[in-house]
Structure formats: C-alpha cells, structure tokens
Protein backbone atom coordinates (compact mmCIF):
# COMPACT_ATOMS: atom_id res chain seq x y z
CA UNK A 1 0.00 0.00 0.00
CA UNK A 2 2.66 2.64 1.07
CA UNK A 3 4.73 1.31 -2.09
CA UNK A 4 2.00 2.24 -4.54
CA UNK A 5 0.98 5.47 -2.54
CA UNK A 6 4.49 6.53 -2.68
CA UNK A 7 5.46 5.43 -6.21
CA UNK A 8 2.20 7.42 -7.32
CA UNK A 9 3.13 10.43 -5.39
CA UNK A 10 6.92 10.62 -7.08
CA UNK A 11 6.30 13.44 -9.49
CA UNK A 12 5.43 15.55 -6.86
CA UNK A 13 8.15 14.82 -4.16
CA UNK A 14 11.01 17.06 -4.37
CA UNK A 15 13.74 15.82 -6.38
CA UNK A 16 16.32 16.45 -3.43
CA UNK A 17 14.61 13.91 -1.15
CA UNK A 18 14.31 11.20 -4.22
CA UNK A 19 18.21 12.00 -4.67
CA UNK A 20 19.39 11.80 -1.00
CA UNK A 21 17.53 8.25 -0.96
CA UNK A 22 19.18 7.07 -4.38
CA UNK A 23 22.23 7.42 -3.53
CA UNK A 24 21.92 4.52 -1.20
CA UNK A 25 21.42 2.70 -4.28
CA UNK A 26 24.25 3.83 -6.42
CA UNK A 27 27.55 4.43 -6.35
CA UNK A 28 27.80 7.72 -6.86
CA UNK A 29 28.13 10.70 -9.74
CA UNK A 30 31.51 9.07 -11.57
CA UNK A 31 33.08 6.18 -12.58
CA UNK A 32 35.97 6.72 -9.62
CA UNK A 33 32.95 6.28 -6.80
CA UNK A 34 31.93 3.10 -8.56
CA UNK A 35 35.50 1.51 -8.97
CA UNK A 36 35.82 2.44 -5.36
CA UNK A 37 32.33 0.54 -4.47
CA UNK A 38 33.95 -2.57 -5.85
CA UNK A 39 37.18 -2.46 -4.72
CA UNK A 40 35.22 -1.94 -1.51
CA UNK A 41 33.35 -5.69 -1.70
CA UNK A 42 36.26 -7.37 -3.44
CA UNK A 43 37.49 -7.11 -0.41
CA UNK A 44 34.57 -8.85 1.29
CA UNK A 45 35.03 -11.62 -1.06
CA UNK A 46 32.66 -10.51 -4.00
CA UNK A 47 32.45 -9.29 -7.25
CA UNK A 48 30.56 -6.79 -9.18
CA UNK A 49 29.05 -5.51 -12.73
CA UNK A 50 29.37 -1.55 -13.31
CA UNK A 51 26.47 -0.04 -15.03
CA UNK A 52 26.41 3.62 -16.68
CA UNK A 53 22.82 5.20 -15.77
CA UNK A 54 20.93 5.82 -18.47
CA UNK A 55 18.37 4.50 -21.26
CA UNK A 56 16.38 5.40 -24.00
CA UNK A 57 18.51 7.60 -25.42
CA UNK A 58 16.80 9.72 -28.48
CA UNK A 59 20.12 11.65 -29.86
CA UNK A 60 22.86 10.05 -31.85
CA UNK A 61 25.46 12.28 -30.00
CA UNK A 62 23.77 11.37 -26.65
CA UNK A 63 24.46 7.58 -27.65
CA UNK A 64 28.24 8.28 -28.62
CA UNK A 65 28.82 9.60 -25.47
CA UNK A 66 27.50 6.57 -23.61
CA UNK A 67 29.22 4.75 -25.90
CA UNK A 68 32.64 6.58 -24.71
CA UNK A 69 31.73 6.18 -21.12
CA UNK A 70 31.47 2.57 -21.62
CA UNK A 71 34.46 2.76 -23.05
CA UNK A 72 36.33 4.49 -19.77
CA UNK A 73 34.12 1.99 -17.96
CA UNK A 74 36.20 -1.12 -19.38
CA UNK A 75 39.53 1.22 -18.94
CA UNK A 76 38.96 1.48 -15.48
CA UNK A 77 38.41 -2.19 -14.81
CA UNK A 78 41.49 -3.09 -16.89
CA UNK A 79 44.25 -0.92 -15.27
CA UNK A 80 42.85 -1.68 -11.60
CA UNK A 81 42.09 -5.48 -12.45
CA UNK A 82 38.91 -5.90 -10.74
CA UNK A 83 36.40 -8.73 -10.76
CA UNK A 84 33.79 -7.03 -12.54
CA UNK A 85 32.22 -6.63 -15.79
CA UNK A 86 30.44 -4.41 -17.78
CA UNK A 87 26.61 -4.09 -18.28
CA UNK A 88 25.35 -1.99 -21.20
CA UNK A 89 21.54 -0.97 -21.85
CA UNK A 90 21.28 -1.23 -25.75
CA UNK A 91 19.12 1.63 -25.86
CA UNK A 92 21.53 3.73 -23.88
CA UNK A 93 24.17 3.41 -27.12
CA UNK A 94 21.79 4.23 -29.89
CA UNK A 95 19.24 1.10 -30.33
CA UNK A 96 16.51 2.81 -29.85
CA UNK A 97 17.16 5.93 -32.63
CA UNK A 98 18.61 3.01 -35.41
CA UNK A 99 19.52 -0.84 -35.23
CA UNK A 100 22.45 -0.97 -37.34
CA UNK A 101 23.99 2.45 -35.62
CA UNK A 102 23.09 1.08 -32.15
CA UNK A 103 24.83 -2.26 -33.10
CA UNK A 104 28.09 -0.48 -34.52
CA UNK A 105 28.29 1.49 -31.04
CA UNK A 106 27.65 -1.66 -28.77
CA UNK A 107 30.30 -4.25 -31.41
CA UNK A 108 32.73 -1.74 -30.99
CA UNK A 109 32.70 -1.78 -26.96
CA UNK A 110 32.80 -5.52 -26.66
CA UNK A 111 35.54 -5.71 -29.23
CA UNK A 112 37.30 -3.20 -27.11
CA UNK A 113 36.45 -5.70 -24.17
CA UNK A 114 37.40 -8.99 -25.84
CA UNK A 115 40.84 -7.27 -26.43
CA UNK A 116 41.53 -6.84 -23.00
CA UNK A 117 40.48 -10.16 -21.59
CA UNK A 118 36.88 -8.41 -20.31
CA UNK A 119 33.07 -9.41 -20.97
CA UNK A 120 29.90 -7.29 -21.57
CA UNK A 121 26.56 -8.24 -20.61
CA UNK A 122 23.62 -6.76 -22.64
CA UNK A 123 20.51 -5.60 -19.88
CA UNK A 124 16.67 -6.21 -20.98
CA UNK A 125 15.02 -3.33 -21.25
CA UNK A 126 11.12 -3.57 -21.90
CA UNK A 127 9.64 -5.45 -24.17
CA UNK A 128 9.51 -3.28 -27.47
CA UNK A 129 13.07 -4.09 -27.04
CA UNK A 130 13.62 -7.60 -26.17
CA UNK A 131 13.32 -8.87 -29.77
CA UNK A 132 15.93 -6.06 -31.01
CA UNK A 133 17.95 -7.16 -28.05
CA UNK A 134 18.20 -11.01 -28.44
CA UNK A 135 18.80 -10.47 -32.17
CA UNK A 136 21.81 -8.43 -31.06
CA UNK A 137 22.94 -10.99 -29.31
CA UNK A 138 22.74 -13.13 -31.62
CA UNK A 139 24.64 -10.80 -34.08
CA UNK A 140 27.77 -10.33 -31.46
CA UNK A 141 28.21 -14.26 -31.21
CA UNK A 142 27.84 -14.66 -34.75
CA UNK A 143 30.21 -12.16 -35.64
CA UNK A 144 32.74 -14.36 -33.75
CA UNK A 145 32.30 -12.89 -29.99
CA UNK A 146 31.59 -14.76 -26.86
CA UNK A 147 32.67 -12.29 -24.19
CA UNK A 148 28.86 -11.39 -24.42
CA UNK A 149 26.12 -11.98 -22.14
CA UNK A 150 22.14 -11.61 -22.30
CA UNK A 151 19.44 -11.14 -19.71
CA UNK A 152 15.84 -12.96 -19.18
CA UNK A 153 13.04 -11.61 -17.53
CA UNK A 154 10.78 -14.31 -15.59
CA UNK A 155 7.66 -12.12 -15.75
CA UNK A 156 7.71 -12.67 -19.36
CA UNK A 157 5.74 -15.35 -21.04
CA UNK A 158 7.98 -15.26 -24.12
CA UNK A 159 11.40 -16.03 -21.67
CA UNK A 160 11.30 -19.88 -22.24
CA UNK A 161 10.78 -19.80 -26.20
CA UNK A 162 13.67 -17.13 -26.03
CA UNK A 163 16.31 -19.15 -23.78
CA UNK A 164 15.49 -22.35 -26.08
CA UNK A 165 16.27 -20.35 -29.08
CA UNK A 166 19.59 -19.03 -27.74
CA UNK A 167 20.84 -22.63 -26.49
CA UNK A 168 23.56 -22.97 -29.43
CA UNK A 169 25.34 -20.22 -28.00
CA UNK A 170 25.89 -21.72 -24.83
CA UNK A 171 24.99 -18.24 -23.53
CA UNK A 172 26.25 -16.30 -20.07
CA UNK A 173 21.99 -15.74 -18.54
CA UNK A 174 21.57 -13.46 -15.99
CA UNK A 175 17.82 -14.64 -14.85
CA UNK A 176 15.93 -11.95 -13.17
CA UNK A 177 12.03 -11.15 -12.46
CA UNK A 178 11.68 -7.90 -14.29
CA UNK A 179 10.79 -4.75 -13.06
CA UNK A 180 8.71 -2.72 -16.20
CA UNK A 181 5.30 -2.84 -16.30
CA UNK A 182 4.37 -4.53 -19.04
CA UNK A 183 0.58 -5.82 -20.48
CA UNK A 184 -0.82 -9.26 -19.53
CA UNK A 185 -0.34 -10.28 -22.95
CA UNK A 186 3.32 -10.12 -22.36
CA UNK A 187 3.81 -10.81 -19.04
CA UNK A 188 2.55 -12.56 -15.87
CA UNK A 189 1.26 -10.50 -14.00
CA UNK A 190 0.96 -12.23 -10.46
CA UNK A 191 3.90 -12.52 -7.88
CA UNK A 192 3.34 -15.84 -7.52
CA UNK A 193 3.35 -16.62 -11.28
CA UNK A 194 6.45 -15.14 -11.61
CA UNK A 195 8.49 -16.83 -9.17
CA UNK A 196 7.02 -20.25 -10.73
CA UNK A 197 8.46 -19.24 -13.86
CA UNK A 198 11.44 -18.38 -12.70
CA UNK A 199 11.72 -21.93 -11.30
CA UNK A 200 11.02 -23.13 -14.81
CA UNK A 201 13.60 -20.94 -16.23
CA UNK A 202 16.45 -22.16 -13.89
CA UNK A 203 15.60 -25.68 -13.78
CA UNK A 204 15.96 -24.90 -18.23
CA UNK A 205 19.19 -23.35 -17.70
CA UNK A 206 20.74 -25.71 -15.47
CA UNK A 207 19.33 -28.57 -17.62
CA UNK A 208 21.52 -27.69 -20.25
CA UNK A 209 24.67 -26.73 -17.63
CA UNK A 210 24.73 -23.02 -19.09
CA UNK A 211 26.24 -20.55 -16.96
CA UNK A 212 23.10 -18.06 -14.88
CA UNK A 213 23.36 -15.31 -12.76
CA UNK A 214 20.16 -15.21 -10.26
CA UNK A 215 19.78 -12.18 -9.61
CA UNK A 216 16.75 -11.73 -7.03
CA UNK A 217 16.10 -10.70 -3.29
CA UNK A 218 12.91 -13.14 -2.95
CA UNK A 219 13.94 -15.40 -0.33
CA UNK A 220 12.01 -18.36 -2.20
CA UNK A 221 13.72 -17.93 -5.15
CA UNK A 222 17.18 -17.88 -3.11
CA UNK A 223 16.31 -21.11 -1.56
CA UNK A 224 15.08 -23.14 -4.39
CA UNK A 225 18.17 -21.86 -6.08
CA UNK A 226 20.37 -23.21 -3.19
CA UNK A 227 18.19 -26.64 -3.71
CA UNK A 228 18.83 -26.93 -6.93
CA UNK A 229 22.77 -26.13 -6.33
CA UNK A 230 22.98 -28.60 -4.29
CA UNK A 231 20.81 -31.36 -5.49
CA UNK A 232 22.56 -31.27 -8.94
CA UNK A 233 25.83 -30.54 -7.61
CA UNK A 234 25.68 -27.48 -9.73
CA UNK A 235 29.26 -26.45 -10.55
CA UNK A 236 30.47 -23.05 -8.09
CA UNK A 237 32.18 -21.48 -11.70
CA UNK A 238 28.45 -22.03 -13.35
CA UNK A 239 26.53 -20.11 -11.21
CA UNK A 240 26.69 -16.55 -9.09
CA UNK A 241 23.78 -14.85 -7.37
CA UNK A 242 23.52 -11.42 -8.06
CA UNK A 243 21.88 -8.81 -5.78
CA UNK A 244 21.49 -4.57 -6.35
CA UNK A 245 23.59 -2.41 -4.28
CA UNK A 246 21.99 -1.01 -1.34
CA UNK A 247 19.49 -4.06 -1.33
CA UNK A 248 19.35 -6.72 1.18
CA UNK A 249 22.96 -6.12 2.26
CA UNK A 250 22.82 -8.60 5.12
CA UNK A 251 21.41 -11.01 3.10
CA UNK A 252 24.34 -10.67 0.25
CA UNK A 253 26.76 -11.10 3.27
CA UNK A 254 25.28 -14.41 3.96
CA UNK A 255 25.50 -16.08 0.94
CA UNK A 256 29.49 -15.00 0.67
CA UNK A 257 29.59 -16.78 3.51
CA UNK A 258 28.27 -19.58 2.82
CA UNK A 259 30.28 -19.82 0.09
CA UNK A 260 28.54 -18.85 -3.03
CA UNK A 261 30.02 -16.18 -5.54
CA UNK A 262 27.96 -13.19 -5.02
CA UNK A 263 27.90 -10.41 -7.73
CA UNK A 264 25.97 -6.66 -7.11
CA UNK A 265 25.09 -4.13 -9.53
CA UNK A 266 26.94 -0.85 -9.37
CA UNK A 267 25.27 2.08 -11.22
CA UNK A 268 26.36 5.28 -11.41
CA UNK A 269 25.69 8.67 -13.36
CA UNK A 270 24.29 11.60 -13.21
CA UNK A 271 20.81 9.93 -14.45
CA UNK A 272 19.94 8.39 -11.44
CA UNK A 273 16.40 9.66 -11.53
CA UNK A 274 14.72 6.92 -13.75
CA UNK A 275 16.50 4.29 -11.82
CA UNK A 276 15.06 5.43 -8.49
CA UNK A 277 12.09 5.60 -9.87
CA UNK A 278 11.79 1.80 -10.52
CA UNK A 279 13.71 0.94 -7.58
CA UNK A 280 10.85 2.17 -5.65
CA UNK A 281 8.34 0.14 -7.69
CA UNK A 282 10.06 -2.74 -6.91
CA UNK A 283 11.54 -2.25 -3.24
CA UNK A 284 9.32 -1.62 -0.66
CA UNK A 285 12.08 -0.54 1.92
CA UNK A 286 13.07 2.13 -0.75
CA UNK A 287 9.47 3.20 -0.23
CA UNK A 288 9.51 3.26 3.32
CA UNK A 289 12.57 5.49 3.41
CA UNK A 290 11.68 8.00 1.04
CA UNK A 291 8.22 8.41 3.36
CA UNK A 292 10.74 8.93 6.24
CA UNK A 293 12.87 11.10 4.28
CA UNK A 294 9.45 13.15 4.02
CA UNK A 295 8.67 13.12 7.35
CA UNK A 296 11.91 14.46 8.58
CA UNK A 297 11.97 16.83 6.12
CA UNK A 298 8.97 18.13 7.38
C-alpha cells in the first residue's frame, strides 16, 4: 500500500529527497565512486558488474557519449584489475534511434572488451526491445564474440521460447524477475506466477549446464536456487547470485559466507532519476525510506 501510494506520489516529491535516498542505491556521480564501491566488496570476497545510468537515449550524440563512457568503464576495470564486468543498456548506445547504428556502437565496446580479456553483458530493457535485443545478441556471437552476455526476464511469457532459441550459444543468462510494467499479454502478471516461472527458467538453464546469474532478493527464489545447487551438484564457476547495491545487504553477506560467488550491480551517473524511480516500484524498503525522508523533512 505505502509502495503504490508513494510510487504514485513521485512526481510531486522534491527531487532532493528522491536524490538523497538514491544514492543509497548507487555508487555515486563518476566512474571513480563506482570503482571504489567494488574495490570496496572485493574485499569482502565478492564481485561486481558496473552499469552507466541511463536508457532510451533519443540523440545520436547522446548515444556516442555513452558509448565513450562505456568505453572508460572497461579502462577502469582493466588498469585496476577488478572482478567485474560491464553491463550496457542497448538503448543507452543508440538502439533505440537506429539498429544498425546502435549495433556499430555496442560491437565496438565488446571488441574493445574482448581485447583486454573483459566481458559485456547486454541488460533487458522492456519489451519493445527484447526482440531487437536477443537479435543483437545473436549478431555479437555470430560475428565471432563470446565475451557477451544476455538477460531474461521471468515475468515474461515469451522467456522460455527465447532461452530455447539461444541454447547454441551456450549463452552467459543473468535470470531476473523484471521490473517494467508490461501488459498481460506479455507478461505474468501475479507474484506468484512469476516466481514459478522463474523456477522453470532455472531448472531450463541448469538442464543444459549453461552458466546463470540469479539475480533476485525473494527469499524463495534464493532457496530453491540453493536446492537446486545442491541437489545437482551445480558447478560453483556455473553459477553466481547477483543482488542490487543497497538491497538486502545482510542477506548478500550471507550467501558470501556460505560460500557462493555473489555479484551486485553498481550504477552510477548523473541519471539516477529513472532508476530510483523503478527501484521504488520494486523495493518496498526504498518506499519506506523515502516516506521517512518526508517526514523528517517536514
């Protein structure tokens, strides 16, 4: 309830509050604050993926300068050799304004990548995208790259068609719920539904010994993970669970120690607006804070 009340009432809460509670959530303004955040939990054992804010990107110059940042992005993680790879939203580089010019911008950073030993993983946007986006997946592999992964959404109904259609590649799957809204005809639209489907997915992905990232904070969806770990004797190099910065921290903390290889996402940018914004929708405890955030303010 407060979740909804709050998420409705965003347009009219002063942009200072939003941004004091974001920045719990990402690293910071530049690239420095997030090589810092994961030199920070390599030293707790864990690994992380560095994200440039930013999507949807209407101008071609806009595009070439994410393009460059992604660039400074791999830089970075080459000269300070960290455990962490790049994550890219297509339509942040130009896939959005034209195909073949957002494919030339996104080719050119993972060749940069593959050159220095580094891998790229592709985000899902929503779902006028996630056709364009597995086909450019499909175009990086078959143009002789494998430092490339993809993302699946669970709340889609389309996910398991998609995952079967990629198994030839062998592909890197980050397997996550999804956080757009989307219509019924695309997507399940029940908690509960989703979760199940995300069972499905795993179960698919581990069938075929292909290497997933579960990235969730649902507890059930943790522990059926661990099951199936353990029940197949999953190998520890074919699997990582992946959590958000600022989310669940305790919880990450746990599964380092109990062994697993943990991976969070570490955003940062000055666009850190839109990416509150669906943090909110999906976290409840962002929710809660920003109504403290109000009330103190007050």
């Amino acid at each position: 309830m407060l979740n909804k009340l709050i998420t409705t009432m965003m347009p009219m809460i002063p942009k200072v509050i939003i941004k004091k509670v974001a920045l719990k959530y990402i690293a910071g303004y530049t690239l420095n604050d997030a090589v810092n955040e994961t030199k920070a939990f390599e030293k707790l054992g864990g690994r992380t993926t560095i994200d440039v804010l930013g999507e949807f990107v209407t101008s071609k110059d806009r595009a070439l300068h994410e393009a460059e940042m992604s660039q400074k992005v791999l830089d970075a993680i080459d000269a300070n050799k960290m455990p962490t790879y790049l994550s890219i939203k297509p339509t942040s580089l130009g896939l959005g304004i034209d195909e073949n010019f957002g494919y030339d911008n996104i080719i050119k950073v993972v060749k940069s990548a593959k050159e220095k030993g580094l891998f790229v993983r592709l985000d899902m946007e929503n779902t006028p995208y996630t056709t364009k986006t597995l086909a450019l997946y499909e175009k990086i592999r078959k143009a002789g790259y494998d430092n490339v992964g993809i993302v699946i959404q669970s709340y889609l109904i389309r996910s398991e068609n998609d995952i079967k259609s990629l198994l030839e590649y062998k592909p890197s799957i980050r397997l996550c719920k999804g956080i757009y809204k989307e219509l019924p005809e695309h997507a399940y639209q029940g908690k509960q539904e989703v979760r199940d489907n995300f069972k499905r997915l795993l179960d698919l992905i581990m069938d075929n010994n292909l290497k997933v990232h579960i990235a969730t904070h649902d507890d059930e969806l943790i522990n059926y993970s661990e099951d199936q770990i353990k029940k197949r004797n999953y190998p520890k190099d074919l699997y990582e669970f992946e959590m958000l910065l600022g989310v669940r921290p305790d919880k990450r903390n746990e599964q380092l120690k109990k062994g697993h290889n943990v991976r969070i996402y570490v955003p940062f940018g000055e666009d850190w607006y839109g990416y509150a914004i669906r943090r909110v929708k999906e976290n409840p405890d962002m929710a809660w804070t920003i109504a403290k955030a109000i009330f103190i303010q007050g």
